[in-house]
C-alpha atoms as a PDB file:
ATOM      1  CA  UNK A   1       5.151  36.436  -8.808  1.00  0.00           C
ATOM      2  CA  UNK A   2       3.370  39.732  -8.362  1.00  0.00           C
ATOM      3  CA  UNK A   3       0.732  39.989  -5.038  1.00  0.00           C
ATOM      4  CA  UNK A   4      -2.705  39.569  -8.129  1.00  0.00           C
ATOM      5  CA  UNK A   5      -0.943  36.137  -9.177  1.00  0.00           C
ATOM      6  CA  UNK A   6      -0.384  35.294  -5.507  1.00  0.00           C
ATOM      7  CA  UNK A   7      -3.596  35.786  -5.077  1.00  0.00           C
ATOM      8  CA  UNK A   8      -5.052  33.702  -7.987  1.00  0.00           C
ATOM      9  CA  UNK A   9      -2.604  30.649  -6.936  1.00  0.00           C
ATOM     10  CA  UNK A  10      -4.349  30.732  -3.338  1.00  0.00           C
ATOM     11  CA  UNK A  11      -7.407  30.994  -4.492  1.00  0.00           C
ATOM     12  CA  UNK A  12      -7.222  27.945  -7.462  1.00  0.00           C
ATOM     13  CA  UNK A  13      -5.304  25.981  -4.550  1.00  0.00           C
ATOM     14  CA  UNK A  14      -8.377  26.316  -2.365  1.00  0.00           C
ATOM     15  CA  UNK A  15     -10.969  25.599  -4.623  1.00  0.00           C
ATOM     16  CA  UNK A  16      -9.238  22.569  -5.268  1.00  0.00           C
ATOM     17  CA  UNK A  17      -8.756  21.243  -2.035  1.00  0.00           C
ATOM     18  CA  UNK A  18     -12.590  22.236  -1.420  1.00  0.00           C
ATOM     19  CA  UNK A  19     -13.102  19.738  -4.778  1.00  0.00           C
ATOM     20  CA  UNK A  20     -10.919  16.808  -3.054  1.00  0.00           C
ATOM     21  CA  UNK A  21     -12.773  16.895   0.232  1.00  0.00           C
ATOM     22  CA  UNK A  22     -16.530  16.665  -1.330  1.00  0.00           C
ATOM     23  CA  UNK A  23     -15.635  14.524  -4.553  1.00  0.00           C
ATOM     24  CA  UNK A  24     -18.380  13.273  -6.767  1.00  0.00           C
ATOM     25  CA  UNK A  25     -20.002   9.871  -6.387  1.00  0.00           C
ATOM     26  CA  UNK A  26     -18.122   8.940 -10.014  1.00  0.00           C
ATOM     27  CA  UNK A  27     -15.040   9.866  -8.533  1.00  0.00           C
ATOM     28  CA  UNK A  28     -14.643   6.772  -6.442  1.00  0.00           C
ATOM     29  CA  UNK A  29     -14.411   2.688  -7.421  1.00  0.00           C
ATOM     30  CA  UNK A  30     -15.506  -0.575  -4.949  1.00  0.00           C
ATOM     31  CA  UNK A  31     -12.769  -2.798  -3.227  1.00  0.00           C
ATOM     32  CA  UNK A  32     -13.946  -6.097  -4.447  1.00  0.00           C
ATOM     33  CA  UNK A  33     -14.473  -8.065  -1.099  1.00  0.00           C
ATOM     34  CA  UNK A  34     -12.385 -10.877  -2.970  1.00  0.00           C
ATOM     35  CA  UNK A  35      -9.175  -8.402  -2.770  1.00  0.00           C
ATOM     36  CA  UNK A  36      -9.686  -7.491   0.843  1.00  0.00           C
ATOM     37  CA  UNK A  37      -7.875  -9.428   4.113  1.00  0.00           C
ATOM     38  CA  UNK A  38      -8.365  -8.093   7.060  1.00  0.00           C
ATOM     39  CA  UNK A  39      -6.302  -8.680   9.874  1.00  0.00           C
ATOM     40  CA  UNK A  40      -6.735  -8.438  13.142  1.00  0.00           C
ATOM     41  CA  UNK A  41      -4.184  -7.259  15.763  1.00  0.00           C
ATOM     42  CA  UNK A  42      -4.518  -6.299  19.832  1.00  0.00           C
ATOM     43  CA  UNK A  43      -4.824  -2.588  18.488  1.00  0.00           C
ATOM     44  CA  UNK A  44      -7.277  -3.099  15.602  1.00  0.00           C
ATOM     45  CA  UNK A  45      -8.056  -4.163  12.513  1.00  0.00           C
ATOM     46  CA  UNK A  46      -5.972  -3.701   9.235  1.00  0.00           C
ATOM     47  CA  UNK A  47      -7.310  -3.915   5.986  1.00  0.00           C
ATOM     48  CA  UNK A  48      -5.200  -4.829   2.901  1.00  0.00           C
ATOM     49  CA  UNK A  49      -6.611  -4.370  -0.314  1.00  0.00           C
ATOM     50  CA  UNK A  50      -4.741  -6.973  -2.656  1.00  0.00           C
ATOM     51  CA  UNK A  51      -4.072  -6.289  -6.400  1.00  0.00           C
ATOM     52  CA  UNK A  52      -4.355  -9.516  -8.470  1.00  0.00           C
ATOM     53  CA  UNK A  53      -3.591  -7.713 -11.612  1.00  0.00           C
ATOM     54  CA  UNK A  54      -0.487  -7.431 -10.385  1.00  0.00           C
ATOM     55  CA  UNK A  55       1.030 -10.398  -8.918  1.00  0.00           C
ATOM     56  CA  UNK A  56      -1.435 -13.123  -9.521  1.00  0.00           C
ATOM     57  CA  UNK A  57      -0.034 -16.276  -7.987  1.00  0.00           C
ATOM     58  CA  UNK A  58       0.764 -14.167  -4.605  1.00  0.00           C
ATOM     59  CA  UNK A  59      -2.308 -12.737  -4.285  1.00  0.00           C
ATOM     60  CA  UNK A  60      -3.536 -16.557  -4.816  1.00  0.00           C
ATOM     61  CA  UNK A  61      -1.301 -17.462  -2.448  1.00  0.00           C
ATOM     62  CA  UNK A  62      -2.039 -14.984  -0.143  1.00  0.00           C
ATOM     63  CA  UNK A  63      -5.675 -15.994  -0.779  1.00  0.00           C
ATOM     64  CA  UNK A  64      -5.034 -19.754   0.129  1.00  0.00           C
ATOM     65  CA  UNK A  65      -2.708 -18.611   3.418  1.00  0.00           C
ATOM     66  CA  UNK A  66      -6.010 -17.040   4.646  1.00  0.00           C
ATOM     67  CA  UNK A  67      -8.164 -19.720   3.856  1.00  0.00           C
ATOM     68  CA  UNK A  68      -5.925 -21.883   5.863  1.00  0.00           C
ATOM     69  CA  UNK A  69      -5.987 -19.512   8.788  1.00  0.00           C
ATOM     70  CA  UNK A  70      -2.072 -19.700   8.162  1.00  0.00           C
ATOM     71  CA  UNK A  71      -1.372 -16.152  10.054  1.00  0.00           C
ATOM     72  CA  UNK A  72      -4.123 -16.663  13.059  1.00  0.00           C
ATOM     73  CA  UNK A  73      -2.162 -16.979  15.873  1.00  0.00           C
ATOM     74  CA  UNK A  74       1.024 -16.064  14.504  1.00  0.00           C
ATOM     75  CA  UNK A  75       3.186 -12.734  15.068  1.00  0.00           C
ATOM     76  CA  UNK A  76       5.128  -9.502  13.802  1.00  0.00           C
ATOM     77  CA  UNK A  77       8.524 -10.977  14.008  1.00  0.00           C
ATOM     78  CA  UNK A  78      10.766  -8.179  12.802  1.00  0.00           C
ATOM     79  CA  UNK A  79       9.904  -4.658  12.943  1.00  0.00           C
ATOM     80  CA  UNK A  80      12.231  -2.207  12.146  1.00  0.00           C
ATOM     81  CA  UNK A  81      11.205   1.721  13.217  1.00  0.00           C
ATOM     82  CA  UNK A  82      11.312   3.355   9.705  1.00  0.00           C
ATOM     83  CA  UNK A  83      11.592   0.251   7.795  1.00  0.00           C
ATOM     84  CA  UNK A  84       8.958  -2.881   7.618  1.00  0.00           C
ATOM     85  CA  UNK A  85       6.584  -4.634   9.909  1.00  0.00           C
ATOM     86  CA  UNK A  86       7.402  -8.374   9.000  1.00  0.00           C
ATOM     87  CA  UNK A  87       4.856 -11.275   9.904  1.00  0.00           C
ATOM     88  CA  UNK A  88       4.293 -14.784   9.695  1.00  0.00           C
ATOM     89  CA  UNK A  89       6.234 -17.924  10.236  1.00  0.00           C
ATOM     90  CA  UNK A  90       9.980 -16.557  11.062  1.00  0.00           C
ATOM     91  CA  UNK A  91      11.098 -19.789  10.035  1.00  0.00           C
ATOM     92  CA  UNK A  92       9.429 -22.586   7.917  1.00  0.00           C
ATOM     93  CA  UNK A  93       9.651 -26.120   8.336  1.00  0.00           C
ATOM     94  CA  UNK A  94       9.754 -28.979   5.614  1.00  0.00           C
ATOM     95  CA  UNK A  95       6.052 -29.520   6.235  1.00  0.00           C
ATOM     96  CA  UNK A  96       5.594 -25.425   5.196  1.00  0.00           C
ATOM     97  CA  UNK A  97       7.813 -25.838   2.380  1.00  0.00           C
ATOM     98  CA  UNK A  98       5.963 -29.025   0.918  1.00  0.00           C
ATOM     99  CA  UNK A  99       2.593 -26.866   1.743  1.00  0.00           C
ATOM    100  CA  UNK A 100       3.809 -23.686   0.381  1.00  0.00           C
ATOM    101  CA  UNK A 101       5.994 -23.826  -1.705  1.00  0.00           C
ATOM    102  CA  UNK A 102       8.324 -20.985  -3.559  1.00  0.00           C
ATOM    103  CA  UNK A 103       6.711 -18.705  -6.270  1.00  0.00           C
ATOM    104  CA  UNK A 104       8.073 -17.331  -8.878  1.00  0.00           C
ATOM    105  CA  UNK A 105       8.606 -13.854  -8.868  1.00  0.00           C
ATOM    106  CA  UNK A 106       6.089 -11.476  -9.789  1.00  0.00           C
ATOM    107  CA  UNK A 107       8.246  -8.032  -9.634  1.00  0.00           C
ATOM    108  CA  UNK A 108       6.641  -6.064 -12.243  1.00  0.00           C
ATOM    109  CA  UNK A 109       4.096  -7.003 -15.009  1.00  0.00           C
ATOM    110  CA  UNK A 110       3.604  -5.624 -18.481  1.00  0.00           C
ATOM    111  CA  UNK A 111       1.602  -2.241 -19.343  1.00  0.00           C
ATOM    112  CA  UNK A 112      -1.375  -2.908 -20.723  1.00  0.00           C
ATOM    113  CA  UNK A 113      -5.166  -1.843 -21.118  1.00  0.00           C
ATOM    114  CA  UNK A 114      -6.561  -3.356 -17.943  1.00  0.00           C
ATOM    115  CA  UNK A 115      -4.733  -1.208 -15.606  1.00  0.00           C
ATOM    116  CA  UNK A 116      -5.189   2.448 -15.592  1.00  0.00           C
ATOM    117  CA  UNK A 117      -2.505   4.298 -14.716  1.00  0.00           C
ATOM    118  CA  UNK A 118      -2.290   7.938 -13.697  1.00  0.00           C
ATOM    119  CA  UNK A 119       1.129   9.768 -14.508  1.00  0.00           C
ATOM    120  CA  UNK A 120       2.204  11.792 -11.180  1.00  0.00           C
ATOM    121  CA  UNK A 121       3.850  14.474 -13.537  1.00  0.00           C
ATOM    122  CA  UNK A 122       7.064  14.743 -11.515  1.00  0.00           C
ATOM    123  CA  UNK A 123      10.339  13.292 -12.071  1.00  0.00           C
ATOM    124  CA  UNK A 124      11.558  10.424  -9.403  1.00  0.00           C
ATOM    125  CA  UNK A 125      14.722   9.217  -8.788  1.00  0.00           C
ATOM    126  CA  UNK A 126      13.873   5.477  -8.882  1.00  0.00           C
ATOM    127  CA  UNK A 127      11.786   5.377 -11.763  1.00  0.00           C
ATOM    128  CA  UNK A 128      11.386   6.271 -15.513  1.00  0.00           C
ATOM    129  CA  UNK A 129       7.790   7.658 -14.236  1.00  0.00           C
ATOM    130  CA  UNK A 130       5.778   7.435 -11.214  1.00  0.00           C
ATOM    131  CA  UNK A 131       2.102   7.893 -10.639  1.00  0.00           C
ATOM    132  CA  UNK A 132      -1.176   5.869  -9.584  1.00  0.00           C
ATOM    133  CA  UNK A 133      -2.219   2.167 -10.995  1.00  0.00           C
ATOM    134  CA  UNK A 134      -5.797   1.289  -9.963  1.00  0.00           C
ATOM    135  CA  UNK A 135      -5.299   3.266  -7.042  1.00  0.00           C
ATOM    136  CA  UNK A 136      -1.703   1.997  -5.988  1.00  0.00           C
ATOM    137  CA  UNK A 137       1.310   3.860  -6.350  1.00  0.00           C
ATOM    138  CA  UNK A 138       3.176   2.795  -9.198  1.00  0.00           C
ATOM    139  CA  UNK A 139       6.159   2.763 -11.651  1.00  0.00           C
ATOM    140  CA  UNK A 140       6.040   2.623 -15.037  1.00  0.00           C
ATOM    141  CA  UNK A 141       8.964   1.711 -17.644  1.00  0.00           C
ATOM    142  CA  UNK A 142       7.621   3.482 -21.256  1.00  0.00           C
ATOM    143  CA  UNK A 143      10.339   1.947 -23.316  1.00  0.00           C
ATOM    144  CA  UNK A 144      10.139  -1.234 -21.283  1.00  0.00           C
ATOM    145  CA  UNK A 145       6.991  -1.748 -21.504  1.00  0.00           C
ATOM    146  CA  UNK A 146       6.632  -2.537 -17.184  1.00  0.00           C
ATOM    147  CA  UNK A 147       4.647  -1.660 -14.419  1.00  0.00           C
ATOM    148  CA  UNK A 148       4.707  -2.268 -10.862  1.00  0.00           C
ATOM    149  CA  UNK A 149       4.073  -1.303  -7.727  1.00  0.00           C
ATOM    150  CA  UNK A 150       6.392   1.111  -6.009  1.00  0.00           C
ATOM    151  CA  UNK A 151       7.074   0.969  -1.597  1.00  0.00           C
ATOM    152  CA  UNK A 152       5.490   3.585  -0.067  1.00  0.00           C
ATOM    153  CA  UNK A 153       4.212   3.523   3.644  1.00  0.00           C
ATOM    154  CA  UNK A 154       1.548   1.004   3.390  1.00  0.00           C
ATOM    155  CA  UNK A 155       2.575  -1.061   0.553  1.00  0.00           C
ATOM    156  CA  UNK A 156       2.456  -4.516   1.261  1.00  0.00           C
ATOM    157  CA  UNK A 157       4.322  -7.299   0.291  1.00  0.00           C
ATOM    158  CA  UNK A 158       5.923 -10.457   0.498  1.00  0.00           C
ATOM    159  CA  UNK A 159       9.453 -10.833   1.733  1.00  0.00           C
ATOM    160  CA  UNK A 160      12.070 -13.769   0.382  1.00  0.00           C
ATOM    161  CA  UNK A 161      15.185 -15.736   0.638  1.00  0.00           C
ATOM    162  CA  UNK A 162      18.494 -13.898  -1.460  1.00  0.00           C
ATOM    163  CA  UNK A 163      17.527 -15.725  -4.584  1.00  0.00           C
ATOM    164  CA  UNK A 164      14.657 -14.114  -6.383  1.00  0.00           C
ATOM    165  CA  UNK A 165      11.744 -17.197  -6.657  1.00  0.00           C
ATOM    166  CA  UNK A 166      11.576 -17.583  -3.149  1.00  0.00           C
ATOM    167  CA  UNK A 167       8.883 -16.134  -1.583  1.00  0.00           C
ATOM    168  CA  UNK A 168       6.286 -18.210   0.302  1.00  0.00           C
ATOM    169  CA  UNK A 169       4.445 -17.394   3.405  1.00  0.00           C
ATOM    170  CA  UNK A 170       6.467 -14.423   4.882  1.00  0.00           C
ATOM    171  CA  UNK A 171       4.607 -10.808   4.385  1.00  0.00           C
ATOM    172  CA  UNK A 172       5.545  -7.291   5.317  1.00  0.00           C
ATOM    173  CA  UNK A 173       4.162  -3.788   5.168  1.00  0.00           C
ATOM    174  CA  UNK A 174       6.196  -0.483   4.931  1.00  0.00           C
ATOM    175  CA  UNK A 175       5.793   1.761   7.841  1.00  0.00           C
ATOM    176  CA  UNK A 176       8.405   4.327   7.274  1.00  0.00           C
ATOM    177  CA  UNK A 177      10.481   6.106   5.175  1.00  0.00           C
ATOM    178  CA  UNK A 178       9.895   4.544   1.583  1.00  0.00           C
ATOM    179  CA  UNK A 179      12.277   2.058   0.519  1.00  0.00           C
ATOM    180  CA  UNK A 180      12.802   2.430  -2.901  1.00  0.00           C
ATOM    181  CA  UNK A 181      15.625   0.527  -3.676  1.00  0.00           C
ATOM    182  CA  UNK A 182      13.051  -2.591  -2.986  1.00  0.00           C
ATOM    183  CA  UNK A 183      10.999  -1.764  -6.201  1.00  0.00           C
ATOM    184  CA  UNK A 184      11.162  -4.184  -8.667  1.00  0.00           C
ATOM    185  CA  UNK A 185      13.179  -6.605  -6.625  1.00  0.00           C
ATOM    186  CA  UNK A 186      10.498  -7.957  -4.249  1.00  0.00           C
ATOM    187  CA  UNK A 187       6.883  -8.438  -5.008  1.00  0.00           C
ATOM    188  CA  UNK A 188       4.866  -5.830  -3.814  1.00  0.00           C
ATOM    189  CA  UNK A 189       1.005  -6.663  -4.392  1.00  0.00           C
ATOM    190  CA  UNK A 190      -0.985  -4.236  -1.929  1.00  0.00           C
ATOM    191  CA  UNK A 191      -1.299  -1.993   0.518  1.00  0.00           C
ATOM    192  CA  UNK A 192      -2.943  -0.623   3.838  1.00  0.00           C
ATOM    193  CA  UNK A 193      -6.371   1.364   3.177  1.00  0.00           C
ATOM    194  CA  UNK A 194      -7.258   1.077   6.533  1.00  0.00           C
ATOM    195  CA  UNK A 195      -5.748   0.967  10.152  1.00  0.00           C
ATOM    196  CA  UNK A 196      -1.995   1.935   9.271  1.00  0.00           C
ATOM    197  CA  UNK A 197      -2.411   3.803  12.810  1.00  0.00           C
ATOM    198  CA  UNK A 198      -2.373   0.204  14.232  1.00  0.00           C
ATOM    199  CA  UNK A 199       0.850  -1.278  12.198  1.00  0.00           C
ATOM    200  CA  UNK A 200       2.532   2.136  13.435  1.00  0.00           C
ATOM    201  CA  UNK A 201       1.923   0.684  17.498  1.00  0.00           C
ATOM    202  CA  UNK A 202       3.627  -2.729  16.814  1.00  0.00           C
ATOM    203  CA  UNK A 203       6.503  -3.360  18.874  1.00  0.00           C
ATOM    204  CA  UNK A 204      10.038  -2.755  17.722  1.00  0.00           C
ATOM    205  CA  UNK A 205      13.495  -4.580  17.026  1.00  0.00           C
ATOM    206  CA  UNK A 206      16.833  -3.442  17.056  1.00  0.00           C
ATOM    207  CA  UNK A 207      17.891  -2.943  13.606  1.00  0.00           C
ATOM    208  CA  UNK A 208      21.859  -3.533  14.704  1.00  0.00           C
ATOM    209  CA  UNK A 209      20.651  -7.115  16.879  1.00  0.00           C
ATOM    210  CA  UNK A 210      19.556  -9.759  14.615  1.00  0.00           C
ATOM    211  CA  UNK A 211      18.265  -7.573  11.723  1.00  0.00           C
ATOM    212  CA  UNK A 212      15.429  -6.305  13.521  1.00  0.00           C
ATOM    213  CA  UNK A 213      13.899  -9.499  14.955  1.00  0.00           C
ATOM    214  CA  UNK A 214      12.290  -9.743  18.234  1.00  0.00           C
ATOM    215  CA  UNK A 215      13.110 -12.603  20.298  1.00  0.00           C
ATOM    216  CA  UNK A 216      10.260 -14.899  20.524  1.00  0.00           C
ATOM    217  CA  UNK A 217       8.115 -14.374  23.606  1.00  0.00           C
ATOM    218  CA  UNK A 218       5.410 -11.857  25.210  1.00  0.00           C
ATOM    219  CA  UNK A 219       7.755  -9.141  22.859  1.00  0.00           C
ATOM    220  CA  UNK A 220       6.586  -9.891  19.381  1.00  0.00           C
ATOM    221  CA  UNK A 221       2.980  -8.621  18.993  1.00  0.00           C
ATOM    222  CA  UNK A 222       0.726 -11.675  17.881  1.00  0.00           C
ATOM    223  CA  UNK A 223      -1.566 -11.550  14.461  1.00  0.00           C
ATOM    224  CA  UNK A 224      -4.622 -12.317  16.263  1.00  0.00           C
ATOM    225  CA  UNK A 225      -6.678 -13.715  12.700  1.00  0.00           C
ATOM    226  CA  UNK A 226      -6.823 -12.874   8.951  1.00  0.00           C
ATOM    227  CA  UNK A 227      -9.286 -12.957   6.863  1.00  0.00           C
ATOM    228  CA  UNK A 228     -11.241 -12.166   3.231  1.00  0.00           C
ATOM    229  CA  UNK A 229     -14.061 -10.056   3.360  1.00  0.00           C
ATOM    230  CA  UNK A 230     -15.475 -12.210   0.926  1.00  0.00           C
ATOM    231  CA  UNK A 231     -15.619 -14.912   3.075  1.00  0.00           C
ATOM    232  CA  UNK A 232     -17.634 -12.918   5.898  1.00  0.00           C
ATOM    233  CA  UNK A 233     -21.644 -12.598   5.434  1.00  0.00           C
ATOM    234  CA  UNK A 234     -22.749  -9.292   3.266  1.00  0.00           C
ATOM    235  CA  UNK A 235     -23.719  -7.815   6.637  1.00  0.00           C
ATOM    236  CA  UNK A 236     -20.592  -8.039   8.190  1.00  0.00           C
ATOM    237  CA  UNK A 237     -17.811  -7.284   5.740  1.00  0.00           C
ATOM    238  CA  UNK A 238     -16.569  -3.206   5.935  1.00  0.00           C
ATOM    239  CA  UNK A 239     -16.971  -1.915   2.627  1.00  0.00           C
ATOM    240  CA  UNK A 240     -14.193   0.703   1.565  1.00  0.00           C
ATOM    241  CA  UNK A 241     -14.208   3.212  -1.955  1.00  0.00           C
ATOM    242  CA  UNK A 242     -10.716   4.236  -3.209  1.00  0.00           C
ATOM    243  CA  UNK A 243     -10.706   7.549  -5.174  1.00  0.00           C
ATOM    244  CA  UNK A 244     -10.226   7.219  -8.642  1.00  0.00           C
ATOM    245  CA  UNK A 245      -6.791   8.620  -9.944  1.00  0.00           C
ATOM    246  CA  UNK A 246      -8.773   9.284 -13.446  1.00  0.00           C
ATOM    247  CA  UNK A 247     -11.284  11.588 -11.710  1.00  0.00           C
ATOM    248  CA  UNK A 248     -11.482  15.665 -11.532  1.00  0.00           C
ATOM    249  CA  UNK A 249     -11.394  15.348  -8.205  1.00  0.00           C
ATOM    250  CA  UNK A 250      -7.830  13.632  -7.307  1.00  0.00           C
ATOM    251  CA  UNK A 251      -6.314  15.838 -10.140  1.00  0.00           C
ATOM    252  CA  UNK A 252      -7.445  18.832  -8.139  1.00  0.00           C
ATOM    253  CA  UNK A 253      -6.278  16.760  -4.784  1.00  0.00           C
ATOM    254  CA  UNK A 254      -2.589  16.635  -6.568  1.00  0.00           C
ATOM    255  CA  UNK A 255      -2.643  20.290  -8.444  1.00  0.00           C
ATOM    256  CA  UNK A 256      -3.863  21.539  -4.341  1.00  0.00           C
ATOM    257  CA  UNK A 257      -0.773  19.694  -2.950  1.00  0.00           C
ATOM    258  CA  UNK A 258       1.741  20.590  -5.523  1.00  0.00           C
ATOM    259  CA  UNK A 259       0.693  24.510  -4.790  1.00  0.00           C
ATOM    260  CA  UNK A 260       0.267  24.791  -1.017  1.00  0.00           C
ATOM    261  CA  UNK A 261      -1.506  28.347  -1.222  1.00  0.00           C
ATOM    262  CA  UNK A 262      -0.904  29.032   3.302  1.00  0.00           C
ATOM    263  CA  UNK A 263       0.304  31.894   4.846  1.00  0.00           C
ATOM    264  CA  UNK A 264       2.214  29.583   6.985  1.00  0.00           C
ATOM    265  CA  UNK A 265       4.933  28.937   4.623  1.00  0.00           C
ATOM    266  CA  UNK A 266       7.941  31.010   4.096  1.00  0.00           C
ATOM    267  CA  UNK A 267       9.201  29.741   1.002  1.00  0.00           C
ATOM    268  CA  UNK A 268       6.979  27.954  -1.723  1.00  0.00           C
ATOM    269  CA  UNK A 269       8.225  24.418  -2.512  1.00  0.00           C
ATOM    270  CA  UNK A 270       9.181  23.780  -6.026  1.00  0.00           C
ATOM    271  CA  UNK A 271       5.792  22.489  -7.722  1.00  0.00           C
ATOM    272  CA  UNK A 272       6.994  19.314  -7.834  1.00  0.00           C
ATOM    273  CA  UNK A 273       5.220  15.625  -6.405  1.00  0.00           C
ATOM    274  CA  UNK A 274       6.772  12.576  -4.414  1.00  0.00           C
ATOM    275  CA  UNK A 275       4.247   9.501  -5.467  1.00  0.00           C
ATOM    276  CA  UNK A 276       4.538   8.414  -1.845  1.00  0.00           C
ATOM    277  CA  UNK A 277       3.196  11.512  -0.256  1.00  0.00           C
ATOM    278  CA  UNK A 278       0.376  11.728  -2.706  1.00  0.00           C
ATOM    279  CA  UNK A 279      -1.814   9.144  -1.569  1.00  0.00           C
ATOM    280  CA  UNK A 280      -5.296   8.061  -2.862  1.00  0.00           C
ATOM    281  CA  UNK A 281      -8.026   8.745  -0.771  1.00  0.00           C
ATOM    282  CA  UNK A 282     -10.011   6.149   0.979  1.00  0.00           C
ATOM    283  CA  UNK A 283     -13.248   6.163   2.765  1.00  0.00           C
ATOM    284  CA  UNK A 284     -15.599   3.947   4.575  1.00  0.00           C
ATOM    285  CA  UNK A 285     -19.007   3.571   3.260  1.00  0.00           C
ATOM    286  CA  UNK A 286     -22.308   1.927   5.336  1.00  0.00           C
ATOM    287  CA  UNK A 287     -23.970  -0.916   3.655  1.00  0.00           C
ATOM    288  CA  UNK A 288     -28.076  -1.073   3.227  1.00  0.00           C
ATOM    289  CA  UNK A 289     -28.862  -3.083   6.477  1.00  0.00           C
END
């Protein structure tokens, strides 16, 4: 590359990253306040937006759990640095069982018209293809037909016993390096838009003492309340917009971070993506009082 196409690559890169930072209105889609929990922790709150057209019956589930006030009071049991942030029960009882009981597994779901999905134009080496689904970072089997959502930082999900159809109360977010050999084998049904800085303070287990959980005690940091926004008056839910992966805008975002046009850096990376450090913007937006 002579210095005139240097040039030309710096100067495309910026005007793209000056696209992604001002995007249009159009560019950017509601959180229904149905799909949003928020939970509250001693450091701040955490919102989760939930994708039903992924994994119905947990999201229902998850739905009901709320409801119940299930979590309030409750506590990040195992948290392993570079790993998961696990929460709930620990261990359920035969009244939780008869209350909750096991769902079938929701791993992936079938490609089809009512998700958009957004290729990532890179190759991965856990998927077929990788790219954005409504927002959420996805994989997608062509000559399978699937779909699902893939574990980046943030993704959240619910964990289970060995046996597949056993998930039930138990949740946990990623908060580190991306686990990919989880996709597809537990069900993974949203993630963090808001207040991952918070799930990053919770206190740690030792990964090589009891799988990463913390004894119980003052240790474990307690989930203080969940809830739906739906469930809170107009005037008090947070409202969040998540860029649309279909828009100008986030295709500028990705070309901008697929050519990093700095002085800084030596070497060039290969123009190549990782769907978990792409992420879809999100942004806070004040209601009408």
């Amino acid at each position: 590359m002579n210095m005139r196409q240097l040039l030309a690559v710096v100067l495309l890169t910026a005007a793209a990253a000056r696209a992604a930072d001002a995007p249009p209105p159009d560019a950017w889609r509601d959180v229904d306040p149905a799909n949003l929990a928020l939970m509250d922790t001693r450091y701040g709150q955490i919102a989760i937006e939930l994708a039903p057209e992924f994994a119905p019956k947990h999201v229902e589930r998850m739905r009901a759990l709320i409801r119940a006030h299930f979590f309030d009071g409750k506590s990040f049991y195992r948290v392993i640095d570079g790993y998961v942030a696990q929460g709930g029960m620990e261990n359920d009882t035969p009244a939780s069982r008869a209350a909750w009981p096991p769902l079938k597994a929701e791993f992936d779901r079938p490609v089809g018209d009512d998700v958009m999905f957004t290729p990532l134009g890179s190759p991965d080496p856990f998927a077929p293809e990788t790219g954005h689904a409504n927002g959420f970072p996805a994989g997608r089997d062509a000559k399978e037909g699937r779909l699902w959502i893939v574990h980046c930082p943030g993704t959240f999900a619910f964990a289970r016993d060995n046996a597949p159809d056993t998930a039930s109360t138990e949740f946990y977010i990623v908060i580190g390096e991306a686990p990919r050999r989880l996709d597809r084998n537990l069900t993974a049904f949203g993630r963090v838009i808001s207040g991952m800085q918070f799930v990053q303070k919770l206190k740690r287990g030792d990964r090589d003492i009891d799988n990463g959980v913390i004894k119980p005690g003052r240790a474990r940091d307690p989930i203080l309340r969940v809830r739906l926004a739906a469930d809170l008056p107009a005037k008090a839910r947070p409202h969040f917009q998540v860029q649309r992966t279909d828009s100008a805008a986030f295709a500028a975002a990705k070309q901008a971070r697929m050519n990093p046009g700095t002085s800084f850096l030596v070497r060039l990376p290969p123009p190549v993506l990782d769907v978990c450090d792409t992420p879809v913007a999100v942004r806070g937006v004040k209601t009408s009082p």
